[in-house]
Structure formats: C-alpha cells, structure tokens
C-alpha atoms as a PDB file:
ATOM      1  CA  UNK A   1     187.710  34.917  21.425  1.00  0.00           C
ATOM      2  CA  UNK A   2     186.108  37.371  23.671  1.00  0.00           C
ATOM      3  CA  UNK A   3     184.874  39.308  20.337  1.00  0.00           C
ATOM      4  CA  UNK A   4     183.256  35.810  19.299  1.00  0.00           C
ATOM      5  CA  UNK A   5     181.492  35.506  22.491  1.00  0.00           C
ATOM      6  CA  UNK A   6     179.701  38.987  22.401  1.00  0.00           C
ATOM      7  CA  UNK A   7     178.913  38.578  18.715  1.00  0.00           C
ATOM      8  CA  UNK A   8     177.193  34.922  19.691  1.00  0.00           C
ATOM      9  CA  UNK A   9     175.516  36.389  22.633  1.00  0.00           C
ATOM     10  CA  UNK A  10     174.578  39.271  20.921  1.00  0.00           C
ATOM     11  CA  UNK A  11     173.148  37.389  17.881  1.00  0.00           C
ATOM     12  CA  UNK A  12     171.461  35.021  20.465  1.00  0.00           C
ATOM     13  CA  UNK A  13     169.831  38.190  22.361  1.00  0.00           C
ATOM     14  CA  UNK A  14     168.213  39.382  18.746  1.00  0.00           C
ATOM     15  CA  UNK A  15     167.148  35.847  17.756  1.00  0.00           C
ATOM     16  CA  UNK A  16     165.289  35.443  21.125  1.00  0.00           C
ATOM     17  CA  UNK A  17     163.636  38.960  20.419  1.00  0.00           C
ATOM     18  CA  UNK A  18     162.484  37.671  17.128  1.00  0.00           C
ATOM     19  CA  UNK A  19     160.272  34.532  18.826  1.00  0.00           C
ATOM     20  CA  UNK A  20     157.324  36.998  19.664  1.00  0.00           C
ATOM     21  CA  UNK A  21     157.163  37.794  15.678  1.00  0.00           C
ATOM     22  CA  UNK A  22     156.375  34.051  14.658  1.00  0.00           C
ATOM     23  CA  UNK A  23     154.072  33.031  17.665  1.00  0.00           C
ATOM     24  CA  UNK A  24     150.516  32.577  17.285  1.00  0.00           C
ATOM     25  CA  UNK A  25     147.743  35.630  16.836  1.00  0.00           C
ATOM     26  CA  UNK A  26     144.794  34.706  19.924  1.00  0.00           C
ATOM     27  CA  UNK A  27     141.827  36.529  19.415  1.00  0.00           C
ATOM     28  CA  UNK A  28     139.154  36.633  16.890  1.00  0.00           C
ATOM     29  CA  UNK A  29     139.272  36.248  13.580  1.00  0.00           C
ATOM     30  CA  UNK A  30     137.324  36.232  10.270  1.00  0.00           C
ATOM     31  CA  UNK A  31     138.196  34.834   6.708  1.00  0.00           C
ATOM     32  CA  UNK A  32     136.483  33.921   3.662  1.00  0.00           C
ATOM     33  CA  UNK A  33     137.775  30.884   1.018  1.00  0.00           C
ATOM     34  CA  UNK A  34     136.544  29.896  -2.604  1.00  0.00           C
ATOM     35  CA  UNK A  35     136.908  26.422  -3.573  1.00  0.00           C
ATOM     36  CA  UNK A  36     135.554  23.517  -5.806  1.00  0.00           C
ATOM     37  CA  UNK A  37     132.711  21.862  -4.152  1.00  0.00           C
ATOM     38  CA  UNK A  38     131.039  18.104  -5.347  1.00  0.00           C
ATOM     39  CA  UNK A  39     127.612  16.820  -4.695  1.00  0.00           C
ATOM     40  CA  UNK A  40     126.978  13.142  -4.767  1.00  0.00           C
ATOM     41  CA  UNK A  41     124.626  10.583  -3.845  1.00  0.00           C
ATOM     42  CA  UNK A  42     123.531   7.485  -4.718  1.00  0.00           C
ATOM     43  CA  UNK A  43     119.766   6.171  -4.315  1.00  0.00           C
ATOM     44  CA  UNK A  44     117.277   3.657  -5.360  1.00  0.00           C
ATOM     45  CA  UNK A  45     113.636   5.030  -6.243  1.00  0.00           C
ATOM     46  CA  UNK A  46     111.327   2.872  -7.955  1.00  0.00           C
ATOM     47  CA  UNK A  47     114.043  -0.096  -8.122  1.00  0.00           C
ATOM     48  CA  UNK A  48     116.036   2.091 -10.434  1.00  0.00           C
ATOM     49  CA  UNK A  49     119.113   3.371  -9.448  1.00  0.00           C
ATOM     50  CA  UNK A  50     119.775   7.381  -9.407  1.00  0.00           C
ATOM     51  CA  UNK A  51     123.377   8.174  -9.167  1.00  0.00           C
ATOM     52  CA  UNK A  52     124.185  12.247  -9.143  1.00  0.00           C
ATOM     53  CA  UNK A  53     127.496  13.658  -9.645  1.00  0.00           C
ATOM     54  CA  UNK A  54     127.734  17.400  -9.721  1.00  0.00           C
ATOM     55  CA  UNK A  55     130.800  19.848  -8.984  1.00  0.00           C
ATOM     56  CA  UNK A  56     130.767  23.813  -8.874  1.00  0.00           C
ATOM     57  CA  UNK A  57     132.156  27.058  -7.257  1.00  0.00           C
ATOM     58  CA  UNK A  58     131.766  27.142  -3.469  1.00  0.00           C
ATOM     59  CA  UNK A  59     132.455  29.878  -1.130  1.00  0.00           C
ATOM     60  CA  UNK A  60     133.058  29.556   2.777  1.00  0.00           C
ATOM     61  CA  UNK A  61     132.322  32.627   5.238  1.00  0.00           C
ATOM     62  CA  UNK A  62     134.392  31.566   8.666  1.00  0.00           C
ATOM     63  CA  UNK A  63     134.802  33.593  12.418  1.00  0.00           C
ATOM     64  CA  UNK A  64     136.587  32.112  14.433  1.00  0.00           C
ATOM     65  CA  UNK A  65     138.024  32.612  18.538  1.00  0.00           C
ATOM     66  CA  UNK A  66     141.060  31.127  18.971  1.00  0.00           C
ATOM     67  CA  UNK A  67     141.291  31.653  22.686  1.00  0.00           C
ATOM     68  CA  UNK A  68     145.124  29.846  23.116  1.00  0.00           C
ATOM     69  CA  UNK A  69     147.819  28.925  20.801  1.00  0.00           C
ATOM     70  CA  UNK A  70     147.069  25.685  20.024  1.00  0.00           C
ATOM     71  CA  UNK A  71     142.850  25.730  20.324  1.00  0.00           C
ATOM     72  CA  UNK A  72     140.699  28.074  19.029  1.00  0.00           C
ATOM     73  CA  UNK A  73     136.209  27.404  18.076  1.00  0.00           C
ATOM     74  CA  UNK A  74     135.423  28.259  14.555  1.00  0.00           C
ATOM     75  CA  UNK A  75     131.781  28.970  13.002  1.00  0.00           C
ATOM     76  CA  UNK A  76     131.575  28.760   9.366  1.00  0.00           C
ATOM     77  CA  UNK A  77     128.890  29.260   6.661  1.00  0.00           C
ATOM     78  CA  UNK A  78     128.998  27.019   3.597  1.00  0.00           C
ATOM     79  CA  UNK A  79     127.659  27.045   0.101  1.00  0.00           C
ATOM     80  CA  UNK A  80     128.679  24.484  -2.109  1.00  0.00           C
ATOM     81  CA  UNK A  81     127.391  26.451  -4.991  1.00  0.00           C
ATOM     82  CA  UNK A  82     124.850  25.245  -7.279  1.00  0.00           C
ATOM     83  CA  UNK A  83     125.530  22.493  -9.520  1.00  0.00           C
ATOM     84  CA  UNK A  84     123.809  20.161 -11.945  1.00  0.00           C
ATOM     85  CA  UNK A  85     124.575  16.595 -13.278  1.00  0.00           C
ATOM     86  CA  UNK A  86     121.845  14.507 -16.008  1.00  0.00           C
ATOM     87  CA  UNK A  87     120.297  11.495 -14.360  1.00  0.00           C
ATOM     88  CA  UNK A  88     118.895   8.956 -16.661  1.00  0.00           C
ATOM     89  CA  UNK A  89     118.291  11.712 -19.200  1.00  0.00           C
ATOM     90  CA  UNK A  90     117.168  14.804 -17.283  1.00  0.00           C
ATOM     91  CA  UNK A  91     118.762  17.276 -15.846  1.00  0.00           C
ATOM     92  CA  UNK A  92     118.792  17.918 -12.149  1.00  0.00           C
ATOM     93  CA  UNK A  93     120.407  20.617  -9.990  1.00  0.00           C
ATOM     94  CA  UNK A  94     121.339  20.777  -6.815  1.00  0.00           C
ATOM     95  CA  UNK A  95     121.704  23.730  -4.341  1.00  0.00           C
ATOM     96  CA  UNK A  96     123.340  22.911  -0.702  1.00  0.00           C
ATOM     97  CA  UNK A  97     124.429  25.076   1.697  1.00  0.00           C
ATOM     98  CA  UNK A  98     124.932  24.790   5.741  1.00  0.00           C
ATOM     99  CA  UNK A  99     126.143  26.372   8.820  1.00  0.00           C
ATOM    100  CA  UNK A 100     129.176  24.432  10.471  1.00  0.00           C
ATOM    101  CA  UNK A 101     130.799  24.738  14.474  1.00  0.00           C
ATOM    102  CA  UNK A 102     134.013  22.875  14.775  1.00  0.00           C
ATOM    103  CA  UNK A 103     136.780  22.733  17.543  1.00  0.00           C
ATOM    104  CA  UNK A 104     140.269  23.600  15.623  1.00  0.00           C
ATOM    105  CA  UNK A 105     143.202  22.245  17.243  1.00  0.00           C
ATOM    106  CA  UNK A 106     146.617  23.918  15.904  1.00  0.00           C
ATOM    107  CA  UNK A 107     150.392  23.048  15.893  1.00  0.00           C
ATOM    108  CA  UNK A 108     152.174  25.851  15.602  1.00  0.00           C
ATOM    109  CA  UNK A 109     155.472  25.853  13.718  1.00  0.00           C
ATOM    110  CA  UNK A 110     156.979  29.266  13.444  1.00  0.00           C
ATOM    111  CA  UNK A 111     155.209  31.098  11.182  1.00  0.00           C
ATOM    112  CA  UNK A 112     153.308  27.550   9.771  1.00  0.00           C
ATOM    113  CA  UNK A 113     150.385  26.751  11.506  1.00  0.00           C
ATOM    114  CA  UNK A 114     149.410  22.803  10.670  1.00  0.00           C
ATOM    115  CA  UNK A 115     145.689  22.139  12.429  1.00  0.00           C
ATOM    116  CA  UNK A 116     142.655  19.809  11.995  1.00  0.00           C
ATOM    117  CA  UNK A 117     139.224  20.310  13.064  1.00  0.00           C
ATOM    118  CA  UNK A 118     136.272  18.278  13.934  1.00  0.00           C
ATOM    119  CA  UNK A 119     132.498  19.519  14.434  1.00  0.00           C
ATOM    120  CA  UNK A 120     129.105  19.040  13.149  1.00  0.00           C
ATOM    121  CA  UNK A 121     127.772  20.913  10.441  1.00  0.00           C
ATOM    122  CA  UNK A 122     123.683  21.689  10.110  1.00  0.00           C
ATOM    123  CA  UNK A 123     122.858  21.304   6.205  1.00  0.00           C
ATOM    124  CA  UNK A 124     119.826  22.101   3.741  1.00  0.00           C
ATOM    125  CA  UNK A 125     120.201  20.550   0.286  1.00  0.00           C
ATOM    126  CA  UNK A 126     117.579  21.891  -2.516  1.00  0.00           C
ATOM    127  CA  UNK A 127     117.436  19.336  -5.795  1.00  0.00           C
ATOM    128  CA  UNK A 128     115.311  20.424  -8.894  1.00  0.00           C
ATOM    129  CA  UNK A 129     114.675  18.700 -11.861  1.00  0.00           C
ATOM    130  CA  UNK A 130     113.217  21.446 -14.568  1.00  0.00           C
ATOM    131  CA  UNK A 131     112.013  18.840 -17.571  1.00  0.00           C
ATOM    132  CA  UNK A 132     110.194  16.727 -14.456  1.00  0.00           C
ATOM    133  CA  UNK A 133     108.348  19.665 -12.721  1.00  0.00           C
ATOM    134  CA  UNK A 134     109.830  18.088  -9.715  1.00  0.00           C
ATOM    135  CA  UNK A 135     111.838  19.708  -6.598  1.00  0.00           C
ATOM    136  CA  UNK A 136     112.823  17.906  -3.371  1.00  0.00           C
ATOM    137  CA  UNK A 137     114.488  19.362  -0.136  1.00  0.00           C
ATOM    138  CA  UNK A 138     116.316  18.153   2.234  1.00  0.00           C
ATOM    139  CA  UNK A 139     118.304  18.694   5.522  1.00  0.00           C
ATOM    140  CA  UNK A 140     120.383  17.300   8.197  1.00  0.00           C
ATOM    141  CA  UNK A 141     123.334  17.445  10.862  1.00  0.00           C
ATOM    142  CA  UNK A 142     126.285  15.826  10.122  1.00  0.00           C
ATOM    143  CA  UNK A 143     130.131  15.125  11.509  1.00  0.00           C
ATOM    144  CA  UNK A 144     132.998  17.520   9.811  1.00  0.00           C
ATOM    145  CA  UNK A 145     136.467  16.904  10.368  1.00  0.00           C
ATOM    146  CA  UNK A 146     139.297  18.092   7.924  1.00  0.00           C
ATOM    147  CA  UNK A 147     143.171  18.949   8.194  1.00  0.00           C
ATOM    148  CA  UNK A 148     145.321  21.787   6.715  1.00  0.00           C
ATOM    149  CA  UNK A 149     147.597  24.611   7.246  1.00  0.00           C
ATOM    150  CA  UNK A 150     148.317  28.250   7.247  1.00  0.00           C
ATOM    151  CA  UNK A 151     151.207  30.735   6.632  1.00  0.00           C
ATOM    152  CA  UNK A 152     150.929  33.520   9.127  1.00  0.00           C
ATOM    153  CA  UNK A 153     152.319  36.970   7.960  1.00  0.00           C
ATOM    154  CA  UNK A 154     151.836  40.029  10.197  1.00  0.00           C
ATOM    155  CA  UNK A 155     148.344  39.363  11.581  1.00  0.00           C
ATOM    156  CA  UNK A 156     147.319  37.705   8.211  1.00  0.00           C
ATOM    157  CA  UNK A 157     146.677  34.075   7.211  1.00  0.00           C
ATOM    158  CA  UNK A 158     146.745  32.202   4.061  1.00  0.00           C
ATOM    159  CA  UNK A 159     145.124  29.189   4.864  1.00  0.00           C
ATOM    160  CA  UNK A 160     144.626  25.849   2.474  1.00  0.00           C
ATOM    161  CA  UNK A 161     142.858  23.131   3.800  1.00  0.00           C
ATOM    162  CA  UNK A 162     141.114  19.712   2.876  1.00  0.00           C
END
C-alpha cells in the first residue's frame, strides 16, 4: 500500500512538472500561411448586371504580441493573389491586397490553442479588363473576424484557421 502511495505521488509530482511544457508561448511572434483566396462582387453599371467570381493563391505575412495567455494583438499583411473571372464576355482580373490589425483572443487547451479574432482590415483592390482598355481601383476599411486553432510544439505553431 505504502509502495502504491509513493508511486501515485511520485507519478503526480512528474505530471505537475510536465504543465509548464503545454502552457502558452507570450511574446512575439511571426508566421506566414498560403491559402485559397475568392474575389466577388456583384454590381449594376449601365442597368446591366456585372457579377465577378474569381479564386487564386493567397499568401498571409502575420506578427503578432501575445502579451498573456489568453490575448495577444496581431498585424497581418494580405494578398489574395491575383485572379481573373469573364464578365459578359471579357476577361477581367483582379488584384487585392490589404494590411489587417485584429485583437486575438485564445483558449488554451494543452498543447491546442482554439482562438478567434476580430479587427479591421485597410484594403486596395486593382480590377483590369485587357480587351476593354479599362482599369479601376479601389480601397477601403473593413471589419475581420475569423476562428481557428493551433497545435503548439516546442515554441512552434501550426495554425489553420477560417
């Protein structure tokens, strides 16, 4: 019995020695993510409607402070890559790209980390159509939010998000 006890409290001890391991890395931090990106919009010009639909590679450059556990303030910039879709018959492509600052919030869940984030996010949006000899710009500042999660290893993150 007494053997029992000393194993448990023993095994206890080590366990309780292992917690630091799987808590959260404060600090800053910097990252980088590749993803599939989609343009849309929907507009009337003329009394015709232009409807524009176009997906591509985009890439995400992020630095981040998380200053406690469970909050951290996260800069990112964002290009959605450069796509094109055929409105009534001509081609158009579209180049957007932005600079967001969001608040992350983060639930920590031994080595898990499940978070959400909300911001704004300051955008410039290039559209060309070739065959038209015609190219708009435009730009704005918009609300970001989005959820996800990351698997902390040693002082790295693999991080998928939405």
């Amino acid at each position: 019995m007494r053997k029992t006890i000393i194993a448990a409290a023993l095994a206890a001890s080590f366990s309780l020695l292992s917690l630091p391991a799987l808590s959260a890395d404060n600090g800053i931090y910097l990252g980088a993510s590749v993803g599939q990106s989609s343009v849309e919009f929907d507009d009337t010009v003329g009394g015709e409607s232009i409807n524009f639909d176009a997906s591509a590679t985009g890439f995400k450059a992020i630095a981040g402070w998380r200053f406690i556990d469970w909050l951290a303030v996260e800069a990112n910039y964002v290009d959605l890559g450069s796509g094109d879709d055929n409105v009534q018959g001509r081609r158009v492509e579209s180049d957007v790209n932005g600079v967001s600052l969001s608040a992350v919030g983060f639930v920590p869940v031994g080595p898990v980390d499940l978070f959400a984030r909300v911001g704004a996010v300051n955008w410039n949006a290039d559209f060309d159509a070739p065959n038209l000899g015609v190219s708009e710009s435009d730009d704005g500042t918009d609300l970001t939010y989005g959820v996800g999660a990351q698997f902390r290893v040693w002082s790295l993150s693999i991080r998928g998000e939405y």
